[in-house]
N, C-alpha and C. Protein backbone atom coordinates (compact mmCIF):
# COMPACT_ATOMS: atom_id res chain seq x y z
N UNK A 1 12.40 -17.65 70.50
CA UNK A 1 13.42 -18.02 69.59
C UNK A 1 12.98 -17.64 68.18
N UNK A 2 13.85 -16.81 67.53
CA UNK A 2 13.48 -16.33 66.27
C UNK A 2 14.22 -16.88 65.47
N UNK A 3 13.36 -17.26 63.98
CA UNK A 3 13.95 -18.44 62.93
C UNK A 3 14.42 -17.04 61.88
N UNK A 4 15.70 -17.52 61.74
CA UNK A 4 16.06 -16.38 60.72
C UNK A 4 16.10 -17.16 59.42
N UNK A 5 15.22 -16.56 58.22
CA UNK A 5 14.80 -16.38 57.10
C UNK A 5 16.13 -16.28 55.99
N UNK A 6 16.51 -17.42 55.22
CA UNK A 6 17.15 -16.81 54.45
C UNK A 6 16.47 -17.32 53.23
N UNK A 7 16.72 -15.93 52.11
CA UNK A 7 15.98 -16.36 50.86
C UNK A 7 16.46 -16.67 49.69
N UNK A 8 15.90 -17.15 48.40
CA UNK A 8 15.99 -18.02 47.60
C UNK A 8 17.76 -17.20 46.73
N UNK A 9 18.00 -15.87 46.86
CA UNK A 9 18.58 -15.09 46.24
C UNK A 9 20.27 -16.06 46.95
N UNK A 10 20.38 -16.23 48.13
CA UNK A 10 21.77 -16.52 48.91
C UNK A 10 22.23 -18.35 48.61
N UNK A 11 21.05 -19.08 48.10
CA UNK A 11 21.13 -20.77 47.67
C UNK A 11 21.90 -20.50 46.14
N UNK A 12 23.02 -21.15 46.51
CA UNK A 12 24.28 -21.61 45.38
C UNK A 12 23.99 -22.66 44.60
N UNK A 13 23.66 -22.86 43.84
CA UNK A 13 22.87 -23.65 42.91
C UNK A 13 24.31 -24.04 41.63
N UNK A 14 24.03 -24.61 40.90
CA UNK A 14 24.97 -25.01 39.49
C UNK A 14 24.83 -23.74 38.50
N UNK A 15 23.01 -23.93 38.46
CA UNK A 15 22.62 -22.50 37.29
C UNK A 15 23.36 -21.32 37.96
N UNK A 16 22.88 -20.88 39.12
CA UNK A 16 23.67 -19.84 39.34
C UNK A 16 25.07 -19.50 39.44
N UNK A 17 25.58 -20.24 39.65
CA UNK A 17 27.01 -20.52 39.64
C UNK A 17 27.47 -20.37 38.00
N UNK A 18 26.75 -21.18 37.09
CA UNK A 18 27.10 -20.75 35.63
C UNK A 18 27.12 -19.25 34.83
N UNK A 19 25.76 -19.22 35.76
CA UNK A 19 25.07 -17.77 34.79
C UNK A 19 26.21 -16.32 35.71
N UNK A 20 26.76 -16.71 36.68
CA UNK A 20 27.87 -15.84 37.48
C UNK A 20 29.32 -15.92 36.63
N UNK A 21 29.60 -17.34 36.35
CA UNK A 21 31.00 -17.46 35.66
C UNK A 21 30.55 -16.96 34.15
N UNK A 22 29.83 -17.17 33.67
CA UNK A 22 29.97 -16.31 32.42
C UNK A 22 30.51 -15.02 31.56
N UNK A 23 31.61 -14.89 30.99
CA UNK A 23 31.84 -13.23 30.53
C UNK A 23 30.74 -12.81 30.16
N UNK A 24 30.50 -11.03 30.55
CA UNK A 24 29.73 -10.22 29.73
C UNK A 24 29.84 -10.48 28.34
N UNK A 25 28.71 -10.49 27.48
CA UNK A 25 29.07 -10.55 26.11
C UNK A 25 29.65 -9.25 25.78
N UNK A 26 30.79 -9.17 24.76
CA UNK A 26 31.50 -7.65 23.81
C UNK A 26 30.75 -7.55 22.88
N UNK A 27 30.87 -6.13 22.77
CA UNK A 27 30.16 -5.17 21.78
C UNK A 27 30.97 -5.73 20.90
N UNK A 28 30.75 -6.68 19.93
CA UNK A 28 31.27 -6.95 18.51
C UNK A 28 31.05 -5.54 17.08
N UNK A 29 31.43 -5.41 17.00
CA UNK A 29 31.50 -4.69 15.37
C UNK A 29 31.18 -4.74 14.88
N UNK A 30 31.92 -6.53 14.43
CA UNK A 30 30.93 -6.93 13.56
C UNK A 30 30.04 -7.56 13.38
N UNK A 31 29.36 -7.66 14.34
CA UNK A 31 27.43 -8.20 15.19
C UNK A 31 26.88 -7.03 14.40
N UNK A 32 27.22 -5.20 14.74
CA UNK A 32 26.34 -4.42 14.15
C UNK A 32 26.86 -4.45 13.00
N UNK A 33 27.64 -4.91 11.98
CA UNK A 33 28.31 -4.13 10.73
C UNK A 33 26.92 -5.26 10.00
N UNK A 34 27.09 -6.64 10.55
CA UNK A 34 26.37 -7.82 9.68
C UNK A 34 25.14 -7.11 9.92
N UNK A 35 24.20 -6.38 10.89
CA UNK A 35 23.10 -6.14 11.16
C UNK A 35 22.84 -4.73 10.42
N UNK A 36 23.38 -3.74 9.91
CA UNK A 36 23.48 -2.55 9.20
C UNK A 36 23.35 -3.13 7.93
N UNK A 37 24.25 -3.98 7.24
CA UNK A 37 23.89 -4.64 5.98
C UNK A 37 22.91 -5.55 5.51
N UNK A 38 22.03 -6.04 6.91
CA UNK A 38 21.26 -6.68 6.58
C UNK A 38 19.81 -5.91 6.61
N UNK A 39 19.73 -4.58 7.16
CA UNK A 39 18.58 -3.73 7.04
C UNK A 39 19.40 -3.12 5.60
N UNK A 40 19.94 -2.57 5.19
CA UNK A 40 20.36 -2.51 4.05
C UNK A 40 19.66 -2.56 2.74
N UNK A 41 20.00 -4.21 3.49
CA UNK A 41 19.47 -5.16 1.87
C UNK A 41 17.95 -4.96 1.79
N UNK A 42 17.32 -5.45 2.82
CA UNK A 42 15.98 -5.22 3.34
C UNK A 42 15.18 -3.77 2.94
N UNK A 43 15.81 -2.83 3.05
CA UNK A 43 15.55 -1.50 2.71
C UNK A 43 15.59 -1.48 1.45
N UNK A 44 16.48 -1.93 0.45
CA UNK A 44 16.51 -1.37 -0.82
C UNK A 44 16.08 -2.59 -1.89
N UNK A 45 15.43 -3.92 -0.88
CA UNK A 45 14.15 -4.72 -1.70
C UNK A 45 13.06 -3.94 -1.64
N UNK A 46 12.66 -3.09 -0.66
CA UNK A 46 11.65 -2.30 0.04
C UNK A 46 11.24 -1.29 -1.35
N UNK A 47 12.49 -0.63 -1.78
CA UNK A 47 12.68 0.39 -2.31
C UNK A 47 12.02 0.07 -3.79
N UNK A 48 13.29 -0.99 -4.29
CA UNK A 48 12.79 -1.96 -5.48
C UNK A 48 11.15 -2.15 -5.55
N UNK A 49 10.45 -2.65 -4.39
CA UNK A 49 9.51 -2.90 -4.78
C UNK A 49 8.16 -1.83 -5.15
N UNK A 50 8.46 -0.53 -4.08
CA UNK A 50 8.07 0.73 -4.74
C UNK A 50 7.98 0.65 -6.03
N UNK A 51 9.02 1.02 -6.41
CA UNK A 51 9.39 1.50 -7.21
C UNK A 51 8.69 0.92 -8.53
N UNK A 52 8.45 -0.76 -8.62
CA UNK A 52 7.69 -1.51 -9.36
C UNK A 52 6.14 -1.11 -9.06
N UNK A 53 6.12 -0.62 -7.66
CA UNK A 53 4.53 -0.11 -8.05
C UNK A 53 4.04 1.14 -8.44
N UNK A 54 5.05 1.95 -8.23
CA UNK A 54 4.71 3.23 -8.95
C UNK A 54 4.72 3.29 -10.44
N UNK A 55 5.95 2.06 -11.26
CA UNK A 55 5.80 2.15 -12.34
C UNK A 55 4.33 1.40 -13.01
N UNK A 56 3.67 0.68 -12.23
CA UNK A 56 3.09 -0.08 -12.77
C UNK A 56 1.66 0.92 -12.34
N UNK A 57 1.35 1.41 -11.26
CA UNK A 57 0.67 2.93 -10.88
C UNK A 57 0.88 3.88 -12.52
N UNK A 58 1.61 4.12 -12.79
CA UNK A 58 2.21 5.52 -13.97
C UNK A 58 1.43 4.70 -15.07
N UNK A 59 1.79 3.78 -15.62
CA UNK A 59 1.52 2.90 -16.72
C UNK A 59 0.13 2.77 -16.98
N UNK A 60 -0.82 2.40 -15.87
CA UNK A 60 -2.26 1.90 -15.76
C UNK A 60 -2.82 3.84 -15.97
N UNK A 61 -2.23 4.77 -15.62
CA UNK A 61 -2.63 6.18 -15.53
C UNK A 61 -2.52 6.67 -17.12
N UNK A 62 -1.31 6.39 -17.66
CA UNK A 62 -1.22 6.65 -18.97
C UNK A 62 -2.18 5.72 -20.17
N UNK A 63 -2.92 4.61 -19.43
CA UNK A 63 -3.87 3.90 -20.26
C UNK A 63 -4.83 4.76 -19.88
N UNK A 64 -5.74 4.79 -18.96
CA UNK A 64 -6.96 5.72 -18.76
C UNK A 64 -6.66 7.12 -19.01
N UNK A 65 -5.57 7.77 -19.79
CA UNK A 65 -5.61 8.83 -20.13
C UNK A 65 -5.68 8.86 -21.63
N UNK A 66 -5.23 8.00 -22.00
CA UNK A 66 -5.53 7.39 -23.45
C UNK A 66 -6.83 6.84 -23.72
N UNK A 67 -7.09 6.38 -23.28
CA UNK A 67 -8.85 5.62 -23.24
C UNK A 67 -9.99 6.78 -23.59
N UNK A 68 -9.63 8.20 -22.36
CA UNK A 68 -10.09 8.78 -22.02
C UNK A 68 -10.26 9.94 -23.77
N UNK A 69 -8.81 9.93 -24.12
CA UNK A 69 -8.63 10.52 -25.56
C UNK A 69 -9.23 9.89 -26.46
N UNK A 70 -9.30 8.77 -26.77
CA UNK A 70 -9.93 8.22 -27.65
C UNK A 70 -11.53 8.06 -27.48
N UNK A 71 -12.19 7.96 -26.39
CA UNK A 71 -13.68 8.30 -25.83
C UNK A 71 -13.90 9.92 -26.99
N UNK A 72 -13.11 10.74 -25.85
CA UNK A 72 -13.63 12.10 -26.30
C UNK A 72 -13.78 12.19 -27.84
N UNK A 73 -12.31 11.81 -28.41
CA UNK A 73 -12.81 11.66 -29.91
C UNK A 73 -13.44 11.24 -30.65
N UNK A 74 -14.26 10.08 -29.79
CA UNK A 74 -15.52 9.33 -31.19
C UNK A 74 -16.46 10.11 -30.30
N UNK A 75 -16.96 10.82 -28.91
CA UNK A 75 -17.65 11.81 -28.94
C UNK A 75 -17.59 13.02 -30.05
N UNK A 76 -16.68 13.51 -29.97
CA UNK A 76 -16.68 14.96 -31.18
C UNK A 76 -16.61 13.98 -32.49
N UNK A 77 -16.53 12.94 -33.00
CA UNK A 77 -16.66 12.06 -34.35
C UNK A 77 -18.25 12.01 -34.96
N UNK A 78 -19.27 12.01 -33.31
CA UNK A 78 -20.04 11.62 -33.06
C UNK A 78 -21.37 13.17 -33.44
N UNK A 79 -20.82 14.30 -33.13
CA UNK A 79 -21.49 15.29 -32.72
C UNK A 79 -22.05 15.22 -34.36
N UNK A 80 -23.63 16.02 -34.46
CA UNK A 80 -24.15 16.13 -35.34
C UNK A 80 -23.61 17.77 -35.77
N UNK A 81 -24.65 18.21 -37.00
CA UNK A 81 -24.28 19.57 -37.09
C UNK A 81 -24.83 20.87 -36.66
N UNK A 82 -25.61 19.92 -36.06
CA UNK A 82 -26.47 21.46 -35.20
C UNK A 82 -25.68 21.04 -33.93
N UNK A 83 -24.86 20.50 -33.27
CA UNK A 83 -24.53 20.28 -32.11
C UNK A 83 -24.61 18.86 -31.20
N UNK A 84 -25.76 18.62 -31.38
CA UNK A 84 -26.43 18.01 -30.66
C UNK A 84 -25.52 16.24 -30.58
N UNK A 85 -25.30 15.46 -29.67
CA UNK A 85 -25.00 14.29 -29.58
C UNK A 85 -26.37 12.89 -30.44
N UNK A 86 -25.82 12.07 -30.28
CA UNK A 86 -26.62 10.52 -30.94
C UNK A 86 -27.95 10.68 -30.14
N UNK A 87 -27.06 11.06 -28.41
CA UNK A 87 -28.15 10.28 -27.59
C UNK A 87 -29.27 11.13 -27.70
N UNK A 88 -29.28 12.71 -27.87
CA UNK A 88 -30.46 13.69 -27.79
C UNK A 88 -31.03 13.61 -28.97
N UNK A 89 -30.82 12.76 -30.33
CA UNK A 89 -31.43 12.31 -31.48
C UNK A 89 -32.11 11.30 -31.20
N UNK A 90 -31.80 10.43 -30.24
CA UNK A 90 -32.67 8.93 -29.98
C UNK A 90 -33.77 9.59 -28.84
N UNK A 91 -33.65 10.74 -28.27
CA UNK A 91 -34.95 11.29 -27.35
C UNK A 91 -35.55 12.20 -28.29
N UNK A 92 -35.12 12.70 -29.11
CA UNK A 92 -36.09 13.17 -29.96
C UNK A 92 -36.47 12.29 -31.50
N UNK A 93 -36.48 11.35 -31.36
CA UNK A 93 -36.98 10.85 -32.43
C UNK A 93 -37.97 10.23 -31.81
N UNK A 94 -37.97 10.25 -30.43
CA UNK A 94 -39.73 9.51 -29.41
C UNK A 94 -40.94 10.93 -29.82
N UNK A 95 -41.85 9.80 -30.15
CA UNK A 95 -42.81 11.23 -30.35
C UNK A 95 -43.23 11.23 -29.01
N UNK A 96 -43.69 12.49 -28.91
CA UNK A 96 -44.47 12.98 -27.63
C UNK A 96 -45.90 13.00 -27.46
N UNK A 97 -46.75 12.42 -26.54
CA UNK A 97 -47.66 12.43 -26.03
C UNK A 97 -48.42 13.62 -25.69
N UNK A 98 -49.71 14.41 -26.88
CA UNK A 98 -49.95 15.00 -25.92
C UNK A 98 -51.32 14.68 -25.88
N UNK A 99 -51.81 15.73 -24.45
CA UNK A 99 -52.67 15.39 -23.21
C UNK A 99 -53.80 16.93 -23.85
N UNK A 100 -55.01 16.67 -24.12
CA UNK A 100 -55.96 17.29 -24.47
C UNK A 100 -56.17 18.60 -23.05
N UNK A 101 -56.54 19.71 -23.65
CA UNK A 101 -56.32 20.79 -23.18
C UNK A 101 -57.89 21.13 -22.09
N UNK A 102 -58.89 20.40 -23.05
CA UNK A 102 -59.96 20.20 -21.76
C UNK A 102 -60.10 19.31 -20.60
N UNK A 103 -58.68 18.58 -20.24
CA UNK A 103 -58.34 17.65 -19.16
C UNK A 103 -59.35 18.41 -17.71
């Protein structure tokens, strides 16, 4: 005598019975129109906020290019008249050591 098997898929249940009567949900419109405007917005805070860092990027570039001008100029402010900078005046104003030739 063979027991025939039936499985969990053929038991009529309430849930199943609900999740069967249910309509398919519709492609609403305007489900994607609200969802297009809301990457949108999202995108062009995105954009905005670039945009605040590039200006603030440009700004910090135009200080160290200025910095950089005003350096060079108290360098050449700085140069003596034979050429020479401050700092190769402070190594030659060290006297030099010298070392006897019958070492």
């Amino acid at each position: 005598m063979s027991i025939k098997r039936i499985g969990f898929t053929n038991i009529k249940t309430h849930l199943r019975n609900t999740l069967r009567s249910k309509p398919p949900p519709k492609n609403s419109a305007y489900l994607e129109m609200f969802v297009l405007d809301q990457r949108k917005e999202r995108l062009n805070q995105e954009k905005a906020a670039h945009e605040r860092r590039i200006h603030r990027i440009n700004k910090e570039l135009s200080q160290i290019t200025e910095e950089g001008k005003h350096l060079q100029a108290e360098r050449i402010k700085r140069k003596d008249v034979s050429g020479k900078t401050e700092k190769y005046k402070q190594f030659s104003s060290i006297p030099i050591k010298a070392m006897p030739c019958d070492y």
